[in-house]
C-alpha atoms as a PDB file:
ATOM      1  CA  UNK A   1       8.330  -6.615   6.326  1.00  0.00           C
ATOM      2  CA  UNK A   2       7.836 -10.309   6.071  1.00  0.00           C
ATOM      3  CA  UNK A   3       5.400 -12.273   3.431  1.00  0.00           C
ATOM      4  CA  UNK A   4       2.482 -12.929   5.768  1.00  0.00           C
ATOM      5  CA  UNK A   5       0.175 -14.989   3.023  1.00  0.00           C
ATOM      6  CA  UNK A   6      -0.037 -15.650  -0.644  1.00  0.00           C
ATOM      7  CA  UNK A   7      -3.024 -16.473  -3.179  1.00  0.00           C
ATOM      8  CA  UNK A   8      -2.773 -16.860  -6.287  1.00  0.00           C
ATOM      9  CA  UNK A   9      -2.017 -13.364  -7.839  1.00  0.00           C
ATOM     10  CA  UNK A  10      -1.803 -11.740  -4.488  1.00  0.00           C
ATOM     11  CA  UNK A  11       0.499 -11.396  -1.450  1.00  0.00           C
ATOM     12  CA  UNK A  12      -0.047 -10.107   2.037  1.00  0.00           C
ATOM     13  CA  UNK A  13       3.058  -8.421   3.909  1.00  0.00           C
ATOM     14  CA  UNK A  14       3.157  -7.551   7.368  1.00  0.00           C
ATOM     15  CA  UNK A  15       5.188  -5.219  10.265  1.00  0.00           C
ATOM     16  CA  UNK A  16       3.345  -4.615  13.039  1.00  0.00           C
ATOM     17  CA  UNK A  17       0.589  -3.042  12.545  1.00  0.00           C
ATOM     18  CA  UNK A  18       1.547  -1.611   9.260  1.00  0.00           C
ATOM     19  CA  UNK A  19       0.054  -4.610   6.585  1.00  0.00           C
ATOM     20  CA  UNK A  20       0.245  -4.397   2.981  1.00  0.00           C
ATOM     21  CA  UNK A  21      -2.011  -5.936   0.062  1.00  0.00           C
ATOM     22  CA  UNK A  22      -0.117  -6.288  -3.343  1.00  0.00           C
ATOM     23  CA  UNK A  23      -1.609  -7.730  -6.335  1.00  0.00           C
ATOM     24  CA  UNK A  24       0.115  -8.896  -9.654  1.00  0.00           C
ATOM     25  CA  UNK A  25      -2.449  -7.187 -12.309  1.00  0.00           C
ATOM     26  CA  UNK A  26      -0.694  -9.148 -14.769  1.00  0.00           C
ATOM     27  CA  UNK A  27       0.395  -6.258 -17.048  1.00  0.00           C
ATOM     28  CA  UNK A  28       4.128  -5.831 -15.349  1.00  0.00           C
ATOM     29  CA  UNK A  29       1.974  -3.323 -13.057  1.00  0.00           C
ATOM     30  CA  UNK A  30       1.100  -3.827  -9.201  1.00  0.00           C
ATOM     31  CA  UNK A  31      -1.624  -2.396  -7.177  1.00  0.00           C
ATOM     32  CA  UNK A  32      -0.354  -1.893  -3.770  1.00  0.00           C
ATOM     33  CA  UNK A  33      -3.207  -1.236  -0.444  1.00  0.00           C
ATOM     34  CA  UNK A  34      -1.429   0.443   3.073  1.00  0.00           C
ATOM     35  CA  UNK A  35      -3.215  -0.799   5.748  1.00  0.00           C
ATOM     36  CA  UNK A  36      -2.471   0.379   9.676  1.00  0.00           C
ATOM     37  CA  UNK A  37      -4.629  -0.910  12.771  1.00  0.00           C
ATOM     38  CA  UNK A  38      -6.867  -2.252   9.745  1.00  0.00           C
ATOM     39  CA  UNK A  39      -7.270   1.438   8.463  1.00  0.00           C
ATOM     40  CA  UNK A  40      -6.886   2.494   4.828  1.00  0.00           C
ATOM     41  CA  UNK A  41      -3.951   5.053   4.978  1.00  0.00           C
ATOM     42  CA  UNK A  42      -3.528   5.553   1.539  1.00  0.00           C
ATOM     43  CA  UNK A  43      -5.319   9.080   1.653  1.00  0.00           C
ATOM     44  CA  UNK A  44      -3.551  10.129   4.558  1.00  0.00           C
ATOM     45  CA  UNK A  45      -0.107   9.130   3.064  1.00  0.00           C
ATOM     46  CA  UNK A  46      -1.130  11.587  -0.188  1.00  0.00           C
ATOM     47  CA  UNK A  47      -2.004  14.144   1.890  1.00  0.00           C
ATOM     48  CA  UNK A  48       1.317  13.686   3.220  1.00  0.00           C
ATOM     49  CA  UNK A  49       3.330  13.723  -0.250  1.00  0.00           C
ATOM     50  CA  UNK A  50       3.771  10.554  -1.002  1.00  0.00           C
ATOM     51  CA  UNK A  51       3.374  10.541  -4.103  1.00  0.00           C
ATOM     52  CA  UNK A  52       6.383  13.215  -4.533  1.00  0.00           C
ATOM     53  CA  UNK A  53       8.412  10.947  -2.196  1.00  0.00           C
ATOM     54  CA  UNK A  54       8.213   8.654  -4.733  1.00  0.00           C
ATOM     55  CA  UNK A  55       8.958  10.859  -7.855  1.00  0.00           C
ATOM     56  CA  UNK A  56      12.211  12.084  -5.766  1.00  0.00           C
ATOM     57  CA  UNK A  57      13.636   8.441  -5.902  1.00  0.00           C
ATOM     58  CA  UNK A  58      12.134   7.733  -9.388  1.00  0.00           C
ATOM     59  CA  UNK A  59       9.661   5.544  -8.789  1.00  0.00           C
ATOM     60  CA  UNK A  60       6.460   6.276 -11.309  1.00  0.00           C
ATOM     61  CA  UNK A  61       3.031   5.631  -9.270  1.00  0.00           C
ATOM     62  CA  UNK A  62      -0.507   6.350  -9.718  1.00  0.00           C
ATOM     63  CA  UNK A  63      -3.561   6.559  -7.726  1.00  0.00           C
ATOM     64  CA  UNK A  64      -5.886   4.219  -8.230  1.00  0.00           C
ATOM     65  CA  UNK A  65      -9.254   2.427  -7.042  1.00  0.00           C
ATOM     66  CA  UNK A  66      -9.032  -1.223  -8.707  1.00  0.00           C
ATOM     67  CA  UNK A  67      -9.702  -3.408  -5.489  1.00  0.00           C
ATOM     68  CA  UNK A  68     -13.398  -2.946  -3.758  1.00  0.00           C
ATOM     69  CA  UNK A  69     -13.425   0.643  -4.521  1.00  0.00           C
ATOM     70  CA  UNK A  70     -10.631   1.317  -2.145  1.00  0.00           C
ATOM     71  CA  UNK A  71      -7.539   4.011  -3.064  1.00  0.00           C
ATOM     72  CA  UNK A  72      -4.643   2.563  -3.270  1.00  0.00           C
ATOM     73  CA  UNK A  73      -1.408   2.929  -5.664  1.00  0.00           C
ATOM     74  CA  UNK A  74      -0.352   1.143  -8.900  1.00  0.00           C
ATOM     75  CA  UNK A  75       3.203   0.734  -9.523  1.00  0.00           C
ATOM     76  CA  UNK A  76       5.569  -1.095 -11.991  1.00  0.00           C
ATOM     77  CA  UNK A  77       6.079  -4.806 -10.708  1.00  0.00           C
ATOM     78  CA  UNK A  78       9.518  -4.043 -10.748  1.00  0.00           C
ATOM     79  CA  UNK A  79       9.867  -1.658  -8.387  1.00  0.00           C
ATOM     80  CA  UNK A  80       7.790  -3.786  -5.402  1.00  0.00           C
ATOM     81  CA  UNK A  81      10.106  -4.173  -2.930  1.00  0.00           C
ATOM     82  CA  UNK A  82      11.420  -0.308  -3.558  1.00  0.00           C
ATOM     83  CA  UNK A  83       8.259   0.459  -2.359  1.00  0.00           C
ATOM     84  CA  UNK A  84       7.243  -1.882   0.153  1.00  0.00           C
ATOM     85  CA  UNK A  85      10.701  -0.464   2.064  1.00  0.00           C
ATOM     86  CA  UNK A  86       9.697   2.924   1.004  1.00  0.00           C
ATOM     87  CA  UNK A  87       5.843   2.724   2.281  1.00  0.00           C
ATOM     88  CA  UNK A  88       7.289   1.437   5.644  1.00  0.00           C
ATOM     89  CA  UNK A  89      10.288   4.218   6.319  1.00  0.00           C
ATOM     90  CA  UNK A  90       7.679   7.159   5.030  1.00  0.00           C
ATOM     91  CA  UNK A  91       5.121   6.135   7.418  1.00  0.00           C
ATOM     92  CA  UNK A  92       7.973   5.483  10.430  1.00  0.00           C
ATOM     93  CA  UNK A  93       9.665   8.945   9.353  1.00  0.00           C
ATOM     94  CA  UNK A  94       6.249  11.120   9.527  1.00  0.00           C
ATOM     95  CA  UNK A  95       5.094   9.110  12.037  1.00  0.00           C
ATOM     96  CA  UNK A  96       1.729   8.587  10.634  1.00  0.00           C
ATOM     97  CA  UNK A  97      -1.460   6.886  11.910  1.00  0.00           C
ATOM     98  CA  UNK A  98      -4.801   6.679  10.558  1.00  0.00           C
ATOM     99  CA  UNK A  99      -6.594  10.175   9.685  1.00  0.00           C
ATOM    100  CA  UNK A 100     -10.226  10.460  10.656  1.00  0.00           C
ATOM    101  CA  UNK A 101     -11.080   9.885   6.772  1.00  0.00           C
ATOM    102  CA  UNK A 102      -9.734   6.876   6.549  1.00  0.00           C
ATOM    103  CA  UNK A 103     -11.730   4.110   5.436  1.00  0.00           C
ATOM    104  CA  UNK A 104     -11.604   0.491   7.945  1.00  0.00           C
ATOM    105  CA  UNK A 105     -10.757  -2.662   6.105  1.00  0.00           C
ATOM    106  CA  UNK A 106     -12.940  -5.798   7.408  1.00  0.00           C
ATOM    107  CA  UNK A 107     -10.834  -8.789   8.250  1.00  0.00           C
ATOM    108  CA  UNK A 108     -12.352 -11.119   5.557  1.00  0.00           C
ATOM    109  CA  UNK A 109     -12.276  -8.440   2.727  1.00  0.00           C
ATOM    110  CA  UNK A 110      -8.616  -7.890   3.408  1.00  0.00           C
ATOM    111  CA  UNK A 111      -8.075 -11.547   2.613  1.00  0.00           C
ATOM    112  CA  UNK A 112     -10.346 -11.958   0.114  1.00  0.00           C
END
């Protein structure tokens, strides 16, 4: 994944069609948003296990819904690029695409 964009407290990463949203919350904690073909896959990655994914390679992380009201996960800023990698193998390993639940991102509210 390379650094697509930065603003102030936030950075945009990119592979593909896999994007990520990461922003500094200023507390040593990160909020992280997994965007594919502009599709919120954060619900689909829980309902794949994620979340125990990351508890097998120690890596605390919560659910949350800090930006816009959209789920995404909070992590310890130190652990960022841990994840970033880990995001991007889990989703290559299962394969995953958007689920039919999954909310759509507009262009400008990604950015904002």
């Amino acid at each position: 994944m390379f650094e697509e964009k930065q603003h102030q407290n936030i950075k945009w990463f990119l592979s593909g069609d896999l994007k990520l949203r990461q922003q500094d919350f200023g507390d040593g904690r990160m909020g992280i948003w997994v965007s594919i073909h502009e599709f919120n896959v954060c619900f689909t990655m829980i309902m794949y296990d994620f979340i125990e994914w990351c508890r097998e390679l120690d890596i605390d992380l919560e659910v949350n819904m800090k930006w816009n009201n959209y789920r995404g996960f909070v992590i310890e800023s130190k652990d960022q690029a841990l994840v970033r990698s880990e995001i991007k193998r889990f989703i290559d390993v299962n394969n995953l695409n958007p689920g039919e639940d999954d909310e759509k991102f507009s262009k400008d509210e990604w950015y904002s």
